[in-house]
N, C-alpha and C. Protein backbone atom coordinates (compact mmCIF):
# COMPACT_ATOMS: atom_id res chain seq x y z
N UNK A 1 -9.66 84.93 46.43
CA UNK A 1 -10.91 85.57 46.47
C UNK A 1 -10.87 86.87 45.66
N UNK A 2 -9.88 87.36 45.79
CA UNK A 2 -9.29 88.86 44.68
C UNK A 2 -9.96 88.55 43.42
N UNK A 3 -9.54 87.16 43.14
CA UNK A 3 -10.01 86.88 41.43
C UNK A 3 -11.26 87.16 41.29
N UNK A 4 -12.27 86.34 42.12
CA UNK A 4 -13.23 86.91 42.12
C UNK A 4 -14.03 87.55 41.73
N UNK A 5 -13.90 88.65 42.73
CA UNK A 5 -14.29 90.08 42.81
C UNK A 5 -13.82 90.56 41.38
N UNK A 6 -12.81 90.40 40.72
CA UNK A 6 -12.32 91.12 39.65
C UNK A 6 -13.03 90.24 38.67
N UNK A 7 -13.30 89.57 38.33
CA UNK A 7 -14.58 88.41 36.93
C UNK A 7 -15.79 89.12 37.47
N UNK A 8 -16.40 89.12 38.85
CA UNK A 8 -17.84 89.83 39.06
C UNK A 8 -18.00 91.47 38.33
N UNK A 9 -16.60 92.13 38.65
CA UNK A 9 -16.15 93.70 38.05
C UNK A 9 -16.05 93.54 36.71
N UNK A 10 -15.80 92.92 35.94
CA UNK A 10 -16.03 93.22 34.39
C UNK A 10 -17.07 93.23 33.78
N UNK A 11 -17.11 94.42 32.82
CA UNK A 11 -18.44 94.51 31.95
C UNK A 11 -18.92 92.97 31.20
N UNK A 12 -19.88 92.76 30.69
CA UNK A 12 -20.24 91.63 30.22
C UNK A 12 -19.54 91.54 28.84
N UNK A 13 -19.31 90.84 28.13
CA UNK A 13 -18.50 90.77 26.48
C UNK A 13 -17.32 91.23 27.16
N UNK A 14 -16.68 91.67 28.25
CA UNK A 14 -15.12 92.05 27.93
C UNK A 14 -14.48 91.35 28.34
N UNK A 15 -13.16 91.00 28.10
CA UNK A 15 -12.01 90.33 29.34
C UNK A 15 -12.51 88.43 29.45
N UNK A 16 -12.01 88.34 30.36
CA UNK A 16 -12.35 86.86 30.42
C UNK A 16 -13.49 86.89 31.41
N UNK A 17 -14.15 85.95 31.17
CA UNK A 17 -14.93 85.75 32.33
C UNK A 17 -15.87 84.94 31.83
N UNK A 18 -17.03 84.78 32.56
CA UNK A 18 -18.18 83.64 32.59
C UNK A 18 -19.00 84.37 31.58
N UNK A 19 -19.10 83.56 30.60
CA UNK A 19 -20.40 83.71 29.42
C UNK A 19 -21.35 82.77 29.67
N UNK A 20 -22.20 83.35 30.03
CA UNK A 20 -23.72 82.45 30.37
C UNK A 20 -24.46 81.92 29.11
N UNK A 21 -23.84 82.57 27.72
CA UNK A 21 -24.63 82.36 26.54
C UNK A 21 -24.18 80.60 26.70
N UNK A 22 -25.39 79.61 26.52
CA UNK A 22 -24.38 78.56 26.36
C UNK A 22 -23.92 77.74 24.77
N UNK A 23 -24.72 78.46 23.78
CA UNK A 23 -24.62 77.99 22.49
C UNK A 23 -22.95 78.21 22.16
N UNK A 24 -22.72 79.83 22.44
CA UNK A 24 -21.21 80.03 22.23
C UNK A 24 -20.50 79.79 23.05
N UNK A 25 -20.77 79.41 24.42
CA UNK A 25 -19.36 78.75 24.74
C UNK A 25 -19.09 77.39 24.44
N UNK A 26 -20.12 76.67 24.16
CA UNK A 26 -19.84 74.70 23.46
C UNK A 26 -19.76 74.74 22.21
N UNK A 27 -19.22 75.76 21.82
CA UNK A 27 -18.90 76.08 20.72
C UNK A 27 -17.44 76.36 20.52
N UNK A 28 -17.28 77.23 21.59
CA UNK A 28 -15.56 77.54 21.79
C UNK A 28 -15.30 76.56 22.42
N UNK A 29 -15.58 75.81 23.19
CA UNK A 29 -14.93 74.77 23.95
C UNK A 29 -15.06 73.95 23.23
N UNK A 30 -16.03 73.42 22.49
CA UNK A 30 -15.61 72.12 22.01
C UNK A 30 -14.81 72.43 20.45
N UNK A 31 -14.02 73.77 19.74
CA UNK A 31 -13.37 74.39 19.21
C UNK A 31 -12.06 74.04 19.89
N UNK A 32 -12.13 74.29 20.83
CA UNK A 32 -10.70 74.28 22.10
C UNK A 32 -10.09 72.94 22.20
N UNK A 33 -10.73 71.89 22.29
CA UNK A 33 -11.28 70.86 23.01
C UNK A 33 -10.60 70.16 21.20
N UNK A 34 -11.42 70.38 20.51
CA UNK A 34 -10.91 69.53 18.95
C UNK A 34 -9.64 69.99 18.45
N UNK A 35 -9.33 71.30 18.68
CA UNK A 35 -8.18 71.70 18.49
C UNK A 35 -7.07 70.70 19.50
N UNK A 36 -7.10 71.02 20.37
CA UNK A 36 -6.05 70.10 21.14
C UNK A 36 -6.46 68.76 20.85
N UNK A 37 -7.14 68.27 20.62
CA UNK A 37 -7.30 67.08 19.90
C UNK A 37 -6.57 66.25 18.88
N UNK A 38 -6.71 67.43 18.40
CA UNK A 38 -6.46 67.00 16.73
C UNK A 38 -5.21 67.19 16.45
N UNK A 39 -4.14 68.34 17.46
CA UNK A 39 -2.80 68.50 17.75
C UNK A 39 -1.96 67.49 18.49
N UNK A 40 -2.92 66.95 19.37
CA UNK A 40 -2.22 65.94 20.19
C UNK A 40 -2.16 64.42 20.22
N UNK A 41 -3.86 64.51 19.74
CA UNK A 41 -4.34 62.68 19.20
C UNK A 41 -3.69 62.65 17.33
N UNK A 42 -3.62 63.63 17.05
CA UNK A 42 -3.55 63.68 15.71
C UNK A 42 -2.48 62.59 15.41
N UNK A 43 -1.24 63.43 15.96
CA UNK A 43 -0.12 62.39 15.80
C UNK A 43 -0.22 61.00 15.70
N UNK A 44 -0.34 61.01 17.21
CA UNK A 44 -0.76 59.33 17.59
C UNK A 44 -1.46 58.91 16.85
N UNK A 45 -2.87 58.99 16.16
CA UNK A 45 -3.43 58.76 15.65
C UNK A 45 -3.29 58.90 14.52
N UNK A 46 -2.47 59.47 13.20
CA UNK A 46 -1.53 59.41 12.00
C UNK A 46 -0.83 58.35 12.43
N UNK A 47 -0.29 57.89 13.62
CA UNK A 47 1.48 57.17 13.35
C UNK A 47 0.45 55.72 13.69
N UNK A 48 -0.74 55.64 13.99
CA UNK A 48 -1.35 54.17 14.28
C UNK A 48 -1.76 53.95 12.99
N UNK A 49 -2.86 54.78 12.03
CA UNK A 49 -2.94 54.61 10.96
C UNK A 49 -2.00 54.28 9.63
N UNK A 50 -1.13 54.98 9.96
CA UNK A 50 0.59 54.91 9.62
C UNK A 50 0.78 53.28 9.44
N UNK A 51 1.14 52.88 10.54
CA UNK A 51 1.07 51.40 11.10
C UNK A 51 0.01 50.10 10.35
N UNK A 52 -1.08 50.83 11.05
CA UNK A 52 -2.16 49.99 9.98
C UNK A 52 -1.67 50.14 8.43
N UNK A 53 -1.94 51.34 8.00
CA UNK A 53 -1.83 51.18 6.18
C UNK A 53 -0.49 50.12 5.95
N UNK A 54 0.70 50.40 6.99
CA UNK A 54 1.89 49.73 6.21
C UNK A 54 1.31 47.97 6.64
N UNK A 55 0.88 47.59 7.83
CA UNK A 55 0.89 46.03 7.46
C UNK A 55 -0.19 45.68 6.78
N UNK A 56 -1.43 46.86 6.50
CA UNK A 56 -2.46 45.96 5.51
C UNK A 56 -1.36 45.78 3.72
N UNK A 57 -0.34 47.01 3.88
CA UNK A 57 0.37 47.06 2.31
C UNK A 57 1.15 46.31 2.71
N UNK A 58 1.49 45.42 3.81
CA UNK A 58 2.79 44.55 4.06
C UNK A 58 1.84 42.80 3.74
N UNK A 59 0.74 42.76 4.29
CA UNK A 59 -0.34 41.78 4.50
C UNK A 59 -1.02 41.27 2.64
N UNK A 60 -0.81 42.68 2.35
CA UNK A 60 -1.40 42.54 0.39
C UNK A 60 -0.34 42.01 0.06
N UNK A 61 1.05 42.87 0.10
CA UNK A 61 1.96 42.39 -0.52
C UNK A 61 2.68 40.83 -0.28
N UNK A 62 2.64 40.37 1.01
CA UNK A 62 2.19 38.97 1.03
C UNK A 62 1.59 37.98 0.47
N UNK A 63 0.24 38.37 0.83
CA UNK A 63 -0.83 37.51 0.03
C UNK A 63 -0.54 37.67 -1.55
N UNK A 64 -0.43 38.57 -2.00
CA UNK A 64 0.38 38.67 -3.66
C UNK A 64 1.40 37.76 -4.08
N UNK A 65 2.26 37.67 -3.51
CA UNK A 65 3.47 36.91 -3.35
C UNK A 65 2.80 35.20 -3.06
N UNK A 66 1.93 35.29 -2.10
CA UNK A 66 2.05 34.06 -2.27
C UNK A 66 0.89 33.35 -3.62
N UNK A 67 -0.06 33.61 -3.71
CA UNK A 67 -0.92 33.77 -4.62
C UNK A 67 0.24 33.48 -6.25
N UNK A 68 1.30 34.73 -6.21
CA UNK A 68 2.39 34.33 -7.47
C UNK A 68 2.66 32.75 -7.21
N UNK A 69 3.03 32.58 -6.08
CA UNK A 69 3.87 30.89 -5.83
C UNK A 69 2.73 29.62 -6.19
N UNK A 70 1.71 30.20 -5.29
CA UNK A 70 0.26 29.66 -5.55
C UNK A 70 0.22 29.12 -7.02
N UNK A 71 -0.21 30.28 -7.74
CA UNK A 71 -0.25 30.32 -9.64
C UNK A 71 1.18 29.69 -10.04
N UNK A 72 2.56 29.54 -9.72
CA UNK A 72 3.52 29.07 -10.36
C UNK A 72 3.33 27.67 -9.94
N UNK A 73 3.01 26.87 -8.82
CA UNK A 73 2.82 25.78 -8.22
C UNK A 73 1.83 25.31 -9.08
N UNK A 74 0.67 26.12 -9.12
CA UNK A 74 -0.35 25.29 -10.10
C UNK A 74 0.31 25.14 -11.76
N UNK A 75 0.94 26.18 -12.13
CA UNK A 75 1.47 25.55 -13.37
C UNK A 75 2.14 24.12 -13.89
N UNK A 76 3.18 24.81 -12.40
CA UNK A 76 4.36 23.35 -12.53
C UNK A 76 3.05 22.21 -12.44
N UNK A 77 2.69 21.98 -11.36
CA UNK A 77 1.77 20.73 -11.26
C UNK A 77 -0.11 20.52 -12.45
N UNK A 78 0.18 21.69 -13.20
CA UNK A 78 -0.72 21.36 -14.52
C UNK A 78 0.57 20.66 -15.21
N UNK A 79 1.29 21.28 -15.71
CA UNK A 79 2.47 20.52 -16.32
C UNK A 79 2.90 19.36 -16.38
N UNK A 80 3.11 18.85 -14.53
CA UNK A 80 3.34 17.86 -14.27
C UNK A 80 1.96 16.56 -14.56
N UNK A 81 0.79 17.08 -14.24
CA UNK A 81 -0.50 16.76 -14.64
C UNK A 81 -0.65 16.53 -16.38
N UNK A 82 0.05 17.17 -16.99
CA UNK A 82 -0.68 17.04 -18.71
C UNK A 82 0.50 16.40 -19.11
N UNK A 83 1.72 16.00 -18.60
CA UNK A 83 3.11 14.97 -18.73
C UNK A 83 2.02 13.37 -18.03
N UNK A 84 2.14 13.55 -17.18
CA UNK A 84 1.30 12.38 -16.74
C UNK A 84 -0.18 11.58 -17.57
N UNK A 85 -0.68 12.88 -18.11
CA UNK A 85 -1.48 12.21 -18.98
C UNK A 85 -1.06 12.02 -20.15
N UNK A 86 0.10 12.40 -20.61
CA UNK A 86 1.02 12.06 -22.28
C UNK A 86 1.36 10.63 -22.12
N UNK A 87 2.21 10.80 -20.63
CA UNK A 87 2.42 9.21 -20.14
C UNK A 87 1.34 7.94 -20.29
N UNK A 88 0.31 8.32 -19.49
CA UNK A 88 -0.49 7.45 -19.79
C UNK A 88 -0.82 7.36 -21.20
N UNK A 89 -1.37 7.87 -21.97
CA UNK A 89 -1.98 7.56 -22.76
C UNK A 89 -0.97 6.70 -23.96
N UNK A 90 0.34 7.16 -23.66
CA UNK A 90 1.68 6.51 -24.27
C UNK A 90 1.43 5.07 -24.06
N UNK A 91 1.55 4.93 -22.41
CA UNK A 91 1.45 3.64 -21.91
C UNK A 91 0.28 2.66 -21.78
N UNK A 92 -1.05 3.57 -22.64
CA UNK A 92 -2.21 2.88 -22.87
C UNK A 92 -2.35 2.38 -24.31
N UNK A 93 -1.31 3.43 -25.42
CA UNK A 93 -1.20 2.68 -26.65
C UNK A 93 0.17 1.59 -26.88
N UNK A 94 1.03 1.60 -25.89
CA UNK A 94 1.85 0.35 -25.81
C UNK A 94 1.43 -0.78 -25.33
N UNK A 95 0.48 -0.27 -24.10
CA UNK A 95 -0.30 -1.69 -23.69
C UNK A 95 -1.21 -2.57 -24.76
N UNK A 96 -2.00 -1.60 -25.54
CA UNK A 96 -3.13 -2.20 -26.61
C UNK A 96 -2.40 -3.19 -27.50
N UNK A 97 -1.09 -1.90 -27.95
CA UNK A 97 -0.02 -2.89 -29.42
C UNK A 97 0.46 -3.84 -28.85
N UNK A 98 1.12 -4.05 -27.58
CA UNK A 98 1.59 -5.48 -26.53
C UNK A 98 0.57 -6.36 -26.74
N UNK A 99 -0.92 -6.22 -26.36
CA UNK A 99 -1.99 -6.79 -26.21
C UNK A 99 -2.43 -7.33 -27.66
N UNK A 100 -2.59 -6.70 -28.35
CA UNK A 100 -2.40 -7.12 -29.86
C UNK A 100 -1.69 -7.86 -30.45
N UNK A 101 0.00 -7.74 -30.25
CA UNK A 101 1.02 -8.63 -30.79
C UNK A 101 0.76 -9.90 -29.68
N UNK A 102 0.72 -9.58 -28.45
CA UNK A 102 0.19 -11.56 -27.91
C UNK A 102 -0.53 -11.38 -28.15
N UNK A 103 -1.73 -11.40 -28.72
CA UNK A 103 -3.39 -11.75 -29.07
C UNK A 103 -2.76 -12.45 -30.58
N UNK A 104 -1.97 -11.44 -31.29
CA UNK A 104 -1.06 -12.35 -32.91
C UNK A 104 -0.73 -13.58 -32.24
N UNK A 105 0.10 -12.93 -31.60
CA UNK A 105 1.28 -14.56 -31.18
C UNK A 105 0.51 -15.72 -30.48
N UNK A 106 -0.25 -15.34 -30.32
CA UNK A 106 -1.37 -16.39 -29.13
C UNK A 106 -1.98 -17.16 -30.34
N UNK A 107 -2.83 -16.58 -31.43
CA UNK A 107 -3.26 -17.24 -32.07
C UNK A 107 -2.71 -17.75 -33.50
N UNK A 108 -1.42 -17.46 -33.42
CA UNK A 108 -0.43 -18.37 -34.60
C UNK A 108 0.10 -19.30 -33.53
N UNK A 109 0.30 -19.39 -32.43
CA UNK A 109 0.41 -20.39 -31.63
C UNK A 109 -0.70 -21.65 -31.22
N UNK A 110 -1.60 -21.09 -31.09
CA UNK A 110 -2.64 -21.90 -31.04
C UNK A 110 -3.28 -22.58 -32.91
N UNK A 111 -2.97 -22.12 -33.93
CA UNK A 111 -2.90 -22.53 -34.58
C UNK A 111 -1.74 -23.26 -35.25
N UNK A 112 -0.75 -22.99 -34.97
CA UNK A 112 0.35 -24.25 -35.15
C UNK A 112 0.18 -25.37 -34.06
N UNK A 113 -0.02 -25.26 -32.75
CA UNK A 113 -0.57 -26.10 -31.93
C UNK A 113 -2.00 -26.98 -32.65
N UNK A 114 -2.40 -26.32 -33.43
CA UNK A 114 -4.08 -27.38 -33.96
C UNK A 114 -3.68 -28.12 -34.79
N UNK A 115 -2.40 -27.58 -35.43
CA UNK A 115 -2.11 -28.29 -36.91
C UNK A 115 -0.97 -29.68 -36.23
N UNK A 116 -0.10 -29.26 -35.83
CA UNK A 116 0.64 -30.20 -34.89
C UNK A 116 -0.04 -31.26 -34.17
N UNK A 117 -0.94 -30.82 -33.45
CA UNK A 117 -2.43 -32.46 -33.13
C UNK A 117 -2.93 -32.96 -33.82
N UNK A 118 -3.45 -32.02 -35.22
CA UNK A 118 -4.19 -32.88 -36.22
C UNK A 118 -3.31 -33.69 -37.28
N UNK A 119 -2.03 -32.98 -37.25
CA UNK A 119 -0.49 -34.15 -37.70
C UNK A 119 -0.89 -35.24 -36.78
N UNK A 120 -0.60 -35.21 -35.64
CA UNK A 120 0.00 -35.96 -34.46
C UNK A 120 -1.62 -37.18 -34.46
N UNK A 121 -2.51 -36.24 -34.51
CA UNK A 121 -3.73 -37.13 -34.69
C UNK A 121 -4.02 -38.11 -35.69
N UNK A 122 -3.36 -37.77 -37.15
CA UNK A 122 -3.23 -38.42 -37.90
C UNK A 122 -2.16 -39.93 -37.82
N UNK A 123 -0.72 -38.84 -37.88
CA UNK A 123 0.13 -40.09 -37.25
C UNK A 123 -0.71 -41.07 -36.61
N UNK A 124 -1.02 -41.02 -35.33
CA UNK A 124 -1.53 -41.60 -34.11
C UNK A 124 -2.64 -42.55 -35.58
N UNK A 125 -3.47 -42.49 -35.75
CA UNK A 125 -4.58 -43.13 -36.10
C UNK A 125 -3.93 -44.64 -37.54
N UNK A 126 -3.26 -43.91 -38.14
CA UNK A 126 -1.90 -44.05 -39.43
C UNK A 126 -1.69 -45.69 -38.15
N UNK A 127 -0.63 -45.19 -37.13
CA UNK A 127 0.02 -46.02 -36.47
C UNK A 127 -0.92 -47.22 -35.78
N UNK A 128 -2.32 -46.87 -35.76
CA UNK A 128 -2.75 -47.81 -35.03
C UNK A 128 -3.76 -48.78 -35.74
N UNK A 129 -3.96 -48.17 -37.53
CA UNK A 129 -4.58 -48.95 -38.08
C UNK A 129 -3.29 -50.15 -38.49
N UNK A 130 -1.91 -49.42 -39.12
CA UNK A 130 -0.77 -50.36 -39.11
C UNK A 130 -0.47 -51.36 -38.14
N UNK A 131 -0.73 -50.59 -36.89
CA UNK A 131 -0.86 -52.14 -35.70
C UNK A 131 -1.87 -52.74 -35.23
N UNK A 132 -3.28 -52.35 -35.96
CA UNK A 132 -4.37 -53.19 -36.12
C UNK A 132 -4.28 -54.30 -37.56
N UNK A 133 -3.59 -53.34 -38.15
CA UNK A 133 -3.46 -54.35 -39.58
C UNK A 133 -2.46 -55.58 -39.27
N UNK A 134 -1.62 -54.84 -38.78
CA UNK A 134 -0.14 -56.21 -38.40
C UNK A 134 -1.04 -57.52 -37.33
N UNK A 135 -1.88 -56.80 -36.48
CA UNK A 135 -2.10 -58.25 -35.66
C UNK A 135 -3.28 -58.78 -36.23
N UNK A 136 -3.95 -58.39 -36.93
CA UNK A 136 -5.35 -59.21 -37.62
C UNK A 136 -4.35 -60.07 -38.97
N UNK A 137 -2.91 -59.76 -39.35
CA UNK A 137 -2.33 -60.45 -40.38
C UNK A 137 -1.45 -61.40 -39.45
N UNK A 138 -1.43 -61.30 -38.03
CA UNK A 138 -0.88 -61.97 -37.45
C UNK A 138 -1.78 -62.91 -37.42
N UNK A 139 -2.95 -63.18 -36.65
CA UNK A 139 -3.87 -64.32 -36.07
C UNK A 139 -4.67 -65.10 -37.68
N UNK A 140 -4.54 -63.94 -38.83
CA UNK A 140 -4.86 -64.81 -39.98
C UNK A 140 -3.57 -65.81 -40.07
N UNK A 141 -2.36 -65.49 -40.32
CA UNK A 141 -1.46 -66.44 -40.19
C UNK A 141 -1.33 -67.73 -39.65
N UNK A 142 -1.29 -66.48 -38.15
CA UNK A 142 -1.48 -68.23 -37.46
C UNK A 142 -3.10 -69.23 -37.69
N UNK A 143 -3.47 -68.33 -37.77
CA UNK A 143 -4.91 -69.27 -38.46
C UNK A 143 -4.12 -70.10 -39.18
N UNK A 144 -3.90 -69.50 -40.58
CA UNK A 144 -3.88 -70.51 -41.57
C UNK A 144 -2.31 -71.12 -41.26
N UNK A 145 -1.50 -71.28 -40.58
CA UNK A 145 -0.38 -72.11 -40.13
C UNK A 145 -1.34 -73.21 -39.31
N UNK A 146 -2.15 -72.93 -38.35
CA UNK A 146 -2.57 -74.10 -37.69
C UNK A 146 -3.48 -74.66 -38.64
N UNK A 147 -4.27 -74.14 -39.35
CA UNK A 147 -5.38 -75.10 -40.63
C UNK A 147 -4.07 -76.16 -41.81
N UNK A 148 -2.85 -75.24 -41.52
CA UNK A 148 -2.61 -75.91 -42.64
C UNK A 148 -1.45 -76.99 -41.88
N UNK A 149 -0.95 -76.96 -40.46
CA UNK A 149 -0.46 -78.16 -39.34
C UNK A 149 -1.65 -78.98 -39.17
N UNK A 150 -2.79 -78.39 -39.04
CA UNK A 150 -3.55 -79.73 -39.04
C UNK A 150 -4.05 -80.46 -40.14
N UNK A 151 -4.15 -79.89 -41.59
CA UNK A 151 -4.11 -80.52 -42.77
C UNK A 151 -3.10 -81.42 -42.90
N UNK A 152 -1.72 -81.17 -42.53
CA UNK A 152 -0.68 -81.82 -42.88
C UNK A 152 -0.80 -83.38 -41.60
N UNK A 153 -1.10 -82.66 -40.49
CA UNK A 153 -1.07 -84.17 -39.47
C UNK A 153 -2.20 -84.93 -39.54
N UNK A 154 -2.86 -83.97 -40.52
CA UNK A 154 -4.46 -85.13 -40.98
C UNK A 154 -3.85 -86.46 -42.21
N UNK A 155 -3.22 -85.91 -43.10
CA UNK A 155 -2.99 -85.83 -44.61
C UNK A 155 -1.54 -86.18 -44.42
N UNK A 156 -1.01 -86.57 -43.61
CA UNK A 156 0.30 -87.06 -43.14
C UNK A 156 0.88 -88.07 -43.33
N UNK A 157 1.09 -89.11 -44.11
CA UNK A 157 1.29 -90.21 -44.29
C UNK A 157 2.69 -90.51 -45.13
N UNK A 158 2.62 -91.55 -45.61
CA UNK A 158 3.87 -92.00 -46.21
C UNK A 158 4.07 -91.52 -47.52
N UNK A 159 2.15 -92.09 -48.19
CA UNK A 159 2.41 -91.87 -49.73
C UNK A 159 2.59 -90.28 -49.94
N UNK A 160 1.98 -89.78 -49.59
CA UNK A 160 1.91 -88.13 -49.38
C UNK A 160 3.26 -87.71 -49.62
N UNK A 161 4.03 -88.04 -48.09
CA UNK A 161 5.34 -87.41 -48.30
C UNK A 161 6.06 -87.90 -49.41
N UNK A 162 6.01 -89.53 -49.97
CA UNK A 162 6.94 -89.70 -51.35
C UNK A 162 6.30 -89.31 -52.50
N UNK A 163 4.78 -88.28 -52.57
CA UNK A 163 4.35 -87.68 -53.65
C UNK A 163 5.01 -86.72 -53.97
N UNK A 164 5.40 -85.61 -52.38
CA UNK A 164 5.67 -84.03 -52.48
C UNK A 164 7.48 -84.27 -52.64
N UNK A 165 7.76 -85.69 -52.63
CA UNK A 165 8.92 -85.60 -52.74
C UNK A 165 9.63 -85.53 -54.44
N UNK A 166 8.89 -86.56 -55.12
CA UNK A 166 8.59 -87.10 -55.95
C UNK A 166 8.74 -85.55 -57.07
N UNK A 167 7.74 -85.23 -56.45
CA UNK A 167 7.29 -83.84 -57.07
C UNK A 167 8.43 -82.58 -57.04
N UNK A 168 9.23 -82.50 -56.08
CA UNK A 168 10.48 -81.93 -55.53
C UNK A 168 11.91 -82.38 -56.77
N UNK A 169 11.86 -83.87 -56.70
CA UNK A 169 12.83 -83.85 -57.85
C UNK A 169 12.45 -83.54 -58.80
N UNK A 170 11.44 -83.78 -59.35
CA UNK A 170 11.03 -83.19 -60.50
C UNK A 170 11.15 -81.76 -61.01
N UNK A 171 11.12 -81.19 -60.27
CA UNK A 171 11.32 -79.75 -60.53
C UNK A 171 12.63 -79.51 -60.42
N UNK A 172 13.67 -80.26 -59.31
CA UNK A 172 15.27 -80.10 -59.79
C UNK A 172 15.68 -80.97 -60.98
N UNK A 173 15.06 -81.63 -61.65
CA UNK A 173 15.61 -81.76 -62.67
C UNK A 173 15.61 -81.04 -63.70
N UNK A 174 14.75 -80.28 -63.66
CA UNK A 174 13.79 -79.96 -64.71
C UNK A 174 14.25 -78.28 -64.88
N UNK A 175 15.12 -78.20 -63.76
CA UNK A 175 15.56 -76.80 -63.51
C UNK A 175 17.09 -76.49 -64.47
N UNK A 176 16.66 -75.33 -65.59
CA UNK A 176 18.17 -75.29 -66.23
C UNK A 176 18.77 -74.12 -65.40
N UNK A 177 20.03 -73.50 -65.57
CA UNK A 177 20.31 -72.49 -64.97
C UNK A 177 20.21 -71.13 -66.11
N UNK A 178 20.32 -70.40 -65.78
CA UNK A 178 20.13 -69.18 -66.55
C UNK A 178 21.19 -68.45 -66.87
């Protein structure tokens, strides 16, 4: 209660005591108030920011890094991509010249094959007029073997045979040698 009495005993402006002004004291207090603030949160609040800046510079430097691997990955696999299309297009002009040389070979084949049938066709036709010719010279034959067996068993007689005989010596006599 001493205290008191001694804050009521001081002149106004001196010493400590109650200032009723209230502009200047939320002024000193909240002076007071930011000061210890800014001494005490400061820290803490540097060493969090601290923290933050290093993993957003730990988080960049990451994403950088990978982004490098990113961009080297896409190279290798453009690379591997513009090899693949050398390939193909290699293996699209070997296919055409393949396709070309049998498309040659197919049709010198198929043309020695036309010429070989139209031989073979010939032969064949060759062979079957020869064995149409042989049996139409066959049945004339025997035609004229049977016209000329039945001339003879018509025309068959005695005098006949001692004519053609007759006629037979005659010609061996008549025969000198040479």
């Amino acid at each position: 209660m001493h205290n008191l009495i001694f804050l009521t005993t001081l002149p106004l402006g001196e010493g400590f005591g109650f200032n009723g002004n209230i502009l200047e004291t939320n002024i000193i207090n909240l002076a007071v108030v930011v000061g210890i603030v800014v001494t005490f949160v400061g820290d803490a609040l540097r060493s969090l920011l601290e923290n933050r800046k290093q993993s957003i510079v730990n988080a960049l430097q990451q994403a950088e890094q990978r982004a490098q691997e990113a961009k080297a990955k896409l190279a290798t696999a453009q690379a591997q991509l513009d090899s693949a299309k050398e390939k193909a297009v290699t293996i699209r002009q070997q296919g055409r010249t393949a396709a070309d040389q049998e498309r040659a070979q197919f049709a010198a084949q198929t043309k020695a094959d036309t010429e070989r049938l139209q031989s073979l066709k010939e032969e064949t036709l060759l062979l079957q007029q020869q064995k149409a010719v042989a049996q139409v010279s066959q049945k004339v034959i025997a035609l004229a073997l049977a016209k000329v067996r039945e001339k003879l068993t018509r025309r068959l007689d005695a005098t006949f045979h001692e004519s053609v005989n007759n006629f037979n010596v005659v010609q061996f006599t008549n025969y000198t040698p040479r």
